[in-house]
N, C-alpha and C. Protein backbone atom coordinates (compact mmCIF):
# COMPACT_ATOMS: atom_id res chain seq x y z
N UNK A 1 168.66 76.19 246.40
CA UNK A 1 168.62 75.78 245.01
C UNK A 1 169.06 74.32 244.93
N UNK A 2 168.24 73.33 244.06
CA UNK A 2 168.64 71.88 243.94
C UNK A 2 168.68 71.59 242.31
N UNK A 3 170.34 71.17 242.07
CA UNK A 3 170.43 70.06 241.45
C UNK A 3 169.53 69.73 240.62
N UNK A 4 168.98 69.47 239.68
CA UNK A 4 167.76 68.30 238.91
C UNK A 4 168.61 68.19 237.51
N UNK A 5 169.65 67.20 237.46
CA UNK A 5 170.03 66.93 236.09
C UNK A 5 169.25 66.21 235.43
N UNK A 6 169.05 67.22 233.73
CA UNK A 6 167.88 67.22 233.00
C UNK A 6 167.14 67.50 232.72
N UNK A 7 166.71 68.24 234.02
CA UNK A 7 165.25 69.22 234.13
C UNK A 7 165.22 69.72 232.79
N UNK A 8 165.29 70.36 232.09
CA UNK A 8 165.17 71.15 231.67
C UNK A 8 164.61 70.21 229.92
N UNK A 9 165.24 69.04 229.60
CA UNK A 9 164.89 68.13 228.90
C UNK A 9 163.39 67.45 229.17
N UNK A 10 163.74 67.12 230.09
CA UNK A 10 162.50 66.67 231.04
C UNK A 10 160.97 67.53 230.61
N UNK A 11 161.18 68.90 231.33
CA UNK A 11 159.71 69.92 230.98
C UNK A 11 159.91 70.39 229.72
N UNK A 12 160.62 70.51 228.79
CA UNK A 12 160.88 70.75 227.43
C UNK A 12 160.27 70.14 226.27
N UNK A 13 161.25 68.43 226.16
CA UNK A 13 160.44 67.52 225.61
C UNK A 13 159.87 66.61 225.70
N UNK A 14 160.42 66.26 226.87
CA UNK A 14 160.02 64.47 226.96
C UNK A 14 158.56 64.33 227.15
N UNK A 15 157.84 65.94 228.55
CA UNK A 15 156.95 66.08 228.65
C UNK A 15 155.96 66.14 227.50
N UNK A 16 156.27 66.45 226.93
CA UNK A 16 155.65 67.13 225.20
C UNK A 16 155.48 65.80 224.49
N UNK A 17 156.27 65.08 224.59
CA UNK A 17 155.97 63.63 223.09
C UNK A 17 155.56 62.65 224.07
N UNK A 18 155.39 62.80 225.43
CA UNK A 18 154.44 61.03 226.37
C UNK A 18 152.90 62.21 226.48
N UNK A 19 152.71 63.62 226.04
CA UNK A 19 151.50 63.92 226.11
C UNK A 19 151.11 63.25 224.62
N UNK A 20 151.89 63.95 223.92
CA UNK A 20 151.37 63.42 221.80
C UNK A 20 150.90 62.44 221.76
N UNK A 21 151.76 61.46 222.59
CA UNK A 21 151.56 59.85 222.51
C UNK A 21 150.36 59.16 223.29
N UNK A 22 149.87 60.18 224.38
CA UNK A 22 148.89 59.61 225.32
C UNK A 22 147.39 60.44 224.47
N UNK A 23 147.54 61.35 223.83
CA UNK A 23 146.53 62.29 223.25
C UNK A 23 146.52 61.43 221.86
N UNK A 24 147.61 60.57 221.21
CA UNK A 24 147.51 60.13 219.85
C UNK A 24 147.94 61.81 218.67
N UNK A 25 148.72 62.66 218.98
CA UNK A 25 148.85 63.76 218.40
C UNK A 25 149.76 62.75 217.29
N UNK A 26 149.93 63.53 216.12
CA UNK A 26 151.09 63.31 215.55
C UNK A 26 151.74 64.27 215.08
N UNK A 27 151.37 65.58 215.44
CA UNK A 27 153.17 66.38 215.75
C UNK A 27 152.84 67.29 216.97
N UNK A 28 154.45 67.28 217.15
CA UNK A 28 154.99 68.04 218.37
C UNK A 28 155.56 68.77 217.82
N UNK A 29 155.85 69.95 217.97
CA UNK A 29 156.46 71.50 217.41
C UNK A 29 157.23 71.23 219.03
N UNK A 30 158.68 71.28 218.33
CA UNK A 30 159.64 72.05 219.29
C UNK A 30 160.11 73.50 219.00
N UNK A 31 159.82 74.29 218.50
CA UNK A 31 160.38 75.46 218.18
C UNK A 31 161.18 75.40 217.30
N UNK A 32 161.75 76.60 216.92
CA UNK A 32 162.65 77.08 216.17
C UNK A 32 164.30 76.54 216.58
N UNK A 33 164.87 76.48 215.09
CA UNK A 33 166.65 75.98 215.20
C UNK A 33 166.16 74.55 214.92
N UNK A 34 167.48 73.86 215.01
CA UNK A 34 167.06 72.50 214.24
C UNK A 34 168.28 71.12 214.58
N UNK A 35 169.34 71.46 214.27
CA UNK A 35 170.61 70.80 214.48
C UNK A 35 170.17 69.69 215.95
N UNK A 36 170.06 70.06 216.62
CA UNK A 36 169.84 69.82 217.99
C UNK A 36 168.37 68.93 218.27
N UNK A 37 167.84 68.97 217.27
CA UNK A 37 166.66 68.49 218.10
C UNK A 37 166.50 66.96 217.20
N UNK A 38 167.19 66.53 216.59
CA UNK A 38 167.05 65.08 216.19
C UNK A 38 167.01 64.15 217.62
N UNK A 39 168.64 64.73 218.32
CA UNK A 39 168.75 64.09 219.25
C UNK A 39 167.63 63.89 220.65
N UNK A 40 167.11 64.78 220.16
CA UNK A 40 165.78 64.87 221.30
C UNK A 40 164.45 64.48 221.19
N UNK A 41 164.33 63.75 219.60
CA UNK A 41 163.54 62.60 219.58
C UNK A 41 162.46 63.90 218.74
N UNK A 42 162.45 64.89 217.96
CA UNK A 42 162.24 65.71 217.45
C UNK A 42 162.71 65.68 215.64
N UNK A 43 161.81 66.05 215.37
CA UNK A 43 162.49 65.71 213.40
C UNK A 43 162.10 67.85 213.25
N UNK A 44 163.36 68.71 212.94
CA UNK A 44 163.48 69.28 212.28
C UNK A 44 162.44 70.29 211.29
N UNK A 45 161.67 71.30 211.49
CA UNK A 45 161.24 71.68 210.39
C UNK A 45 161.81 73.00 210.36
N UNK A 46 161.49 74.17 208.92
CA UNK A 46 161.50 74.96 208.66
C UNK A 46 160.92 76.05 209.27
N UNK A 47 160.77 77.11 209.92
CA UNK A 47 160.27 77.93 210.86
C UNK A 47 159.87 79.43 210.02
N UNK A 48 159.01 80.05 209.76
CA UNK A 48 158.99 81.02 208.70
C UNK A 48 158.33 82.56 209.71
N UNK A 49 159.41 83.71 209.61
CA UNK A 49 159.05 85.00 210.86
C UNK A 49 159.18 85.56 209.91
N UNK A 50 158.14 87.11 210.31
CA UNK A 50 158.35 88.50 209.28
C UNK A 50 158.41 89.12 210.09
N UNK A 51 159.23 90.71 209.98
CA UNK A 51 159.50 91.59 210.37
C UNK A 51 160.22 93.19 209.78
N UNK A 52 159.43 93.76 210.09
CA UNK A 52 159.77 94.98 209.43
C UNK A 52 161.09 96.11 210.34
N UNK A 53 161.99 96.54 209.32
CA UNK A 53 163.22 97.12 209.83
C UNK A 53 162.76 98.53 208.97
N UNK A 54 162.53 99.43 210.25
CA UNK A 54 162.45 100.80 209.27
C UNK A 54 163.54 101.32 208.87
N UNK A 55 164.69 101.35 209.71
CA UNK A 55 166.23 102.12 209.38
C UNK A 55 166.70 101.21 208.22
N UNK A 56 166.71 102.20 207.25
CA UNK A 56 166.72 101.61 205.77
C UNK A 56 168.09 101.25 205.55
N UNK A 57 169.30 101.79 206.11
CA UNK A 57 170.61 100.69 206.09
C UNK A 57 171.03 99.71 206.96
N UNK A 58 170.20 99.54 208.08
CA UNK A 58 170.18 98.02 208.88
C UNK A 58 168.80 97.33 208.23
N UNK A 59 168.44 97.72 207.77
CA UNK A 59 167.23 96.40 206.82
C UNK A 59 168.10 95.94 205.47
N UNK A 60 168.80 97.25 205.22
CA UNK A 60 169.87 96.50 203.93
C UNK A 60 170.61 95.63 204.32
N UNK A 61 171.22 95.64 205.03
CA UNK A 61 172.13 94.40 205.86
C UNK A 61 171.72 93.43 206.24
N UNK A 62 170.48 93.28 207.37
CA UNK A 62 169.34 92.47 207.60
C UNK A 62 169.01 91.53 206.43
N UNK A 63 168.51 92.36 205.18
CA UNK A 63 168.41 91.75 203.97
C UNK A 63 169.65 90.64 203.38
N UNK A 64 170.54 91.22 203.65
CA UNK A 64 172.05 90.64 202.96
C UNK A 64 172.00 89.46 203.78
N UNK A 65 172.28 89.76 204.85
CA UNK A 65 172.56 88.81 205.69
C UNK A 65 171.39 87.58 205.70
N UNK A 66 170.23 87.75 205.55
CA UNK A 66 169.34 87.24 205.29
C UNK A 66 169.00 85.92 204.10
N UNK A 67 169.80 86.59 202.35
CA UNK A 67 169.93 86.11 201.90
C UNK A 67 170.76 85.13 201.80
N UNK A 68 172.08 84.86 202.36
CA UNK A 68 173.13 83.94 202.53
C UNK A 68 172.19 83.17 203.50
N UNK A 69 172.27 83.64 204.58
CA UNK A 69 171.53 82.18 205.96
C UNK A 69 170.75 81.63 205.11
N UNK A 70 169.87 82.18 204.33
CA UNK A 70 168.46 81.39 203.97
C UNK A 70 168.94 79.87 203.02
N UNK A 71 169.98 80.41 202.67
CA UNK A 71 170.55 79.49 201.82
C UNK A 71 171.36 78.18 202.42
N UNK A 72 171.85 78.39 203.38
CA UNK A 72 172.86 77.80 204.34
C UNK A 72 171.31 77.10 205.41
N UNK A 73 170.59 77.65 205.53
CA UNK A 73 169.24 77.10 206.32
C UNK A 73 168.53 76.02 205.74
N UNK A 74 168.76 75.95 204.15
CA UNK A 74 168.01 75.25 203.20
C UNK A 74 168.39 73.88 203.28
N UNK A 75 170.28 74.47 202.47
CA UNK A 75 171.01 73.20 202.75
C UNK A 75 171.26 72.14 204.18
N UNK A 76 170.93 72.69 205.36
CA UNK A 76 170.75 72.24 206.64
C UNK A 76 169.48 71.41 206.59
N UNK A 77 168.78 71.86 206.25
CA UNK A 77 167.38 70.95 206.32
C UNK A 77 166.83 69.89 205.50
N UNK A 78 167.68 70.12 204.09
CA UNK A 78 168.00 69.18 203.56
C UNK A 78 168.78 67.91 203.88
N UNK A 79 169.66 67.42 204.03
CA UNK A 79 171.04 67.38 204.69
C UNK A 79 170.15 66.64 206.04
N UNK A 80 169.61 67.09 207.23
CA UNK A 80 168.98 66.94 207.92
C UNK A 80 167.91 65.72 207.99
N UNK A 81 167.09 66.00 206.88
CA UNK A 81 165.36 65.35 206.33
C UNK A 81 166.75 64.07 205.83
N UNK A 82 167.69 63.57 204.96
CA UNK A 82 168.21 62.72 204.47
C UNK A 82 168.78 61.66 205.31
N UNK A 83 169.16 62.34 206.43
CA UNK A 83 169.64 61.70 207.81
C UNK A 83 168.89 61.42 208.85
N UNK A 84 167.43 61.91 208.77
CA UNK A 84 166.76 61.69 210.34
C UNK A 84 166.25 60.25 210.28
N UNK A 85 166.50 59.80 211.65
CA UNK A 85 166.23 58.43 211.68
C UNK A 85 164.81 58.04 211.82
N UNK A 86 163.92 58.34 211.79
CA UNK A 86 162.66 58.68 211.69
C UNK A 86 161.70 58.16 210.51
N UNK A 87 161.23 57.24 210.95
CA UNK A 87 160.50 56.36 209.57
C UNK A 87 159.41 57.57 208.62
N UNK A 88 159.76 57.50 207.16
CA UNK A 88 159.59 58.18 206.26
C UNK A 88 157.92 57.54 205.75
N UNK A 89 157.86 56.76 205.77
CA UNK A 89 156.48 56.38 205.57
C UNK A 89 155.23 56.59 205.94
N UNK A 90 155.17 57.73 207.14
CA UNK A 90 154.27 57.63 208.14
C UNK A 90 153.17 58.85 207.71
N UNK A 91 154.03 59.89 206.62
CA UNK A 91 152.81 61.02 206.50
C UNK A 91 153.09 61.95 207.80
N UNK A 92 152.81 63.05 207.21
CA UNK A 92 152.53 64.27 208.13
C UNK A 92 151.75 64.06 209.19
């Protein structure tokens, strides 16, 4: 086993935005979560999953729990979009 500090940055993103840039793409989807990926030369979006919970008192909870994050997810991305260093002029 060897060592490769970075790897993992490396085949993740870096690979991903010198393809965008050599293809002329203008977005790169890093996945889901958000906090983390300014620093990685990544701007943040909203991520939207459905899923059905048949056990009707862990979907109640699911639900609950659901409603608070969504809210706390909002204010993050807000908050986020106000701070990214990322020129605003450019359009989707």
């Amino acid at each position: 086993i060897e060592d490769h500090p970075f790897l993992h940055f490396e085949v993740c993103y870096h690979q991903a935005i010198d393809f965008a840039i050599e293809h002329k793409l203008k977005v790169v989807e890093a996945g889901a979560q958000g906090e983390h990926k300014l620093a990685r030369g990544y701007r943040p979006v909203t991520m939207h999953s459905a899923h059905y919970i048949s056990h009707p008192g862990l979907r109640n909870a699911v639900a609950d729990y659901l409603r608070r994050e969504r809210r706390e997810v909002e204010r993050m991305g807000e908050y986020l979009e106000e701070h990214t260093p990322f020129r605003k002029d450019l359009g989707e």
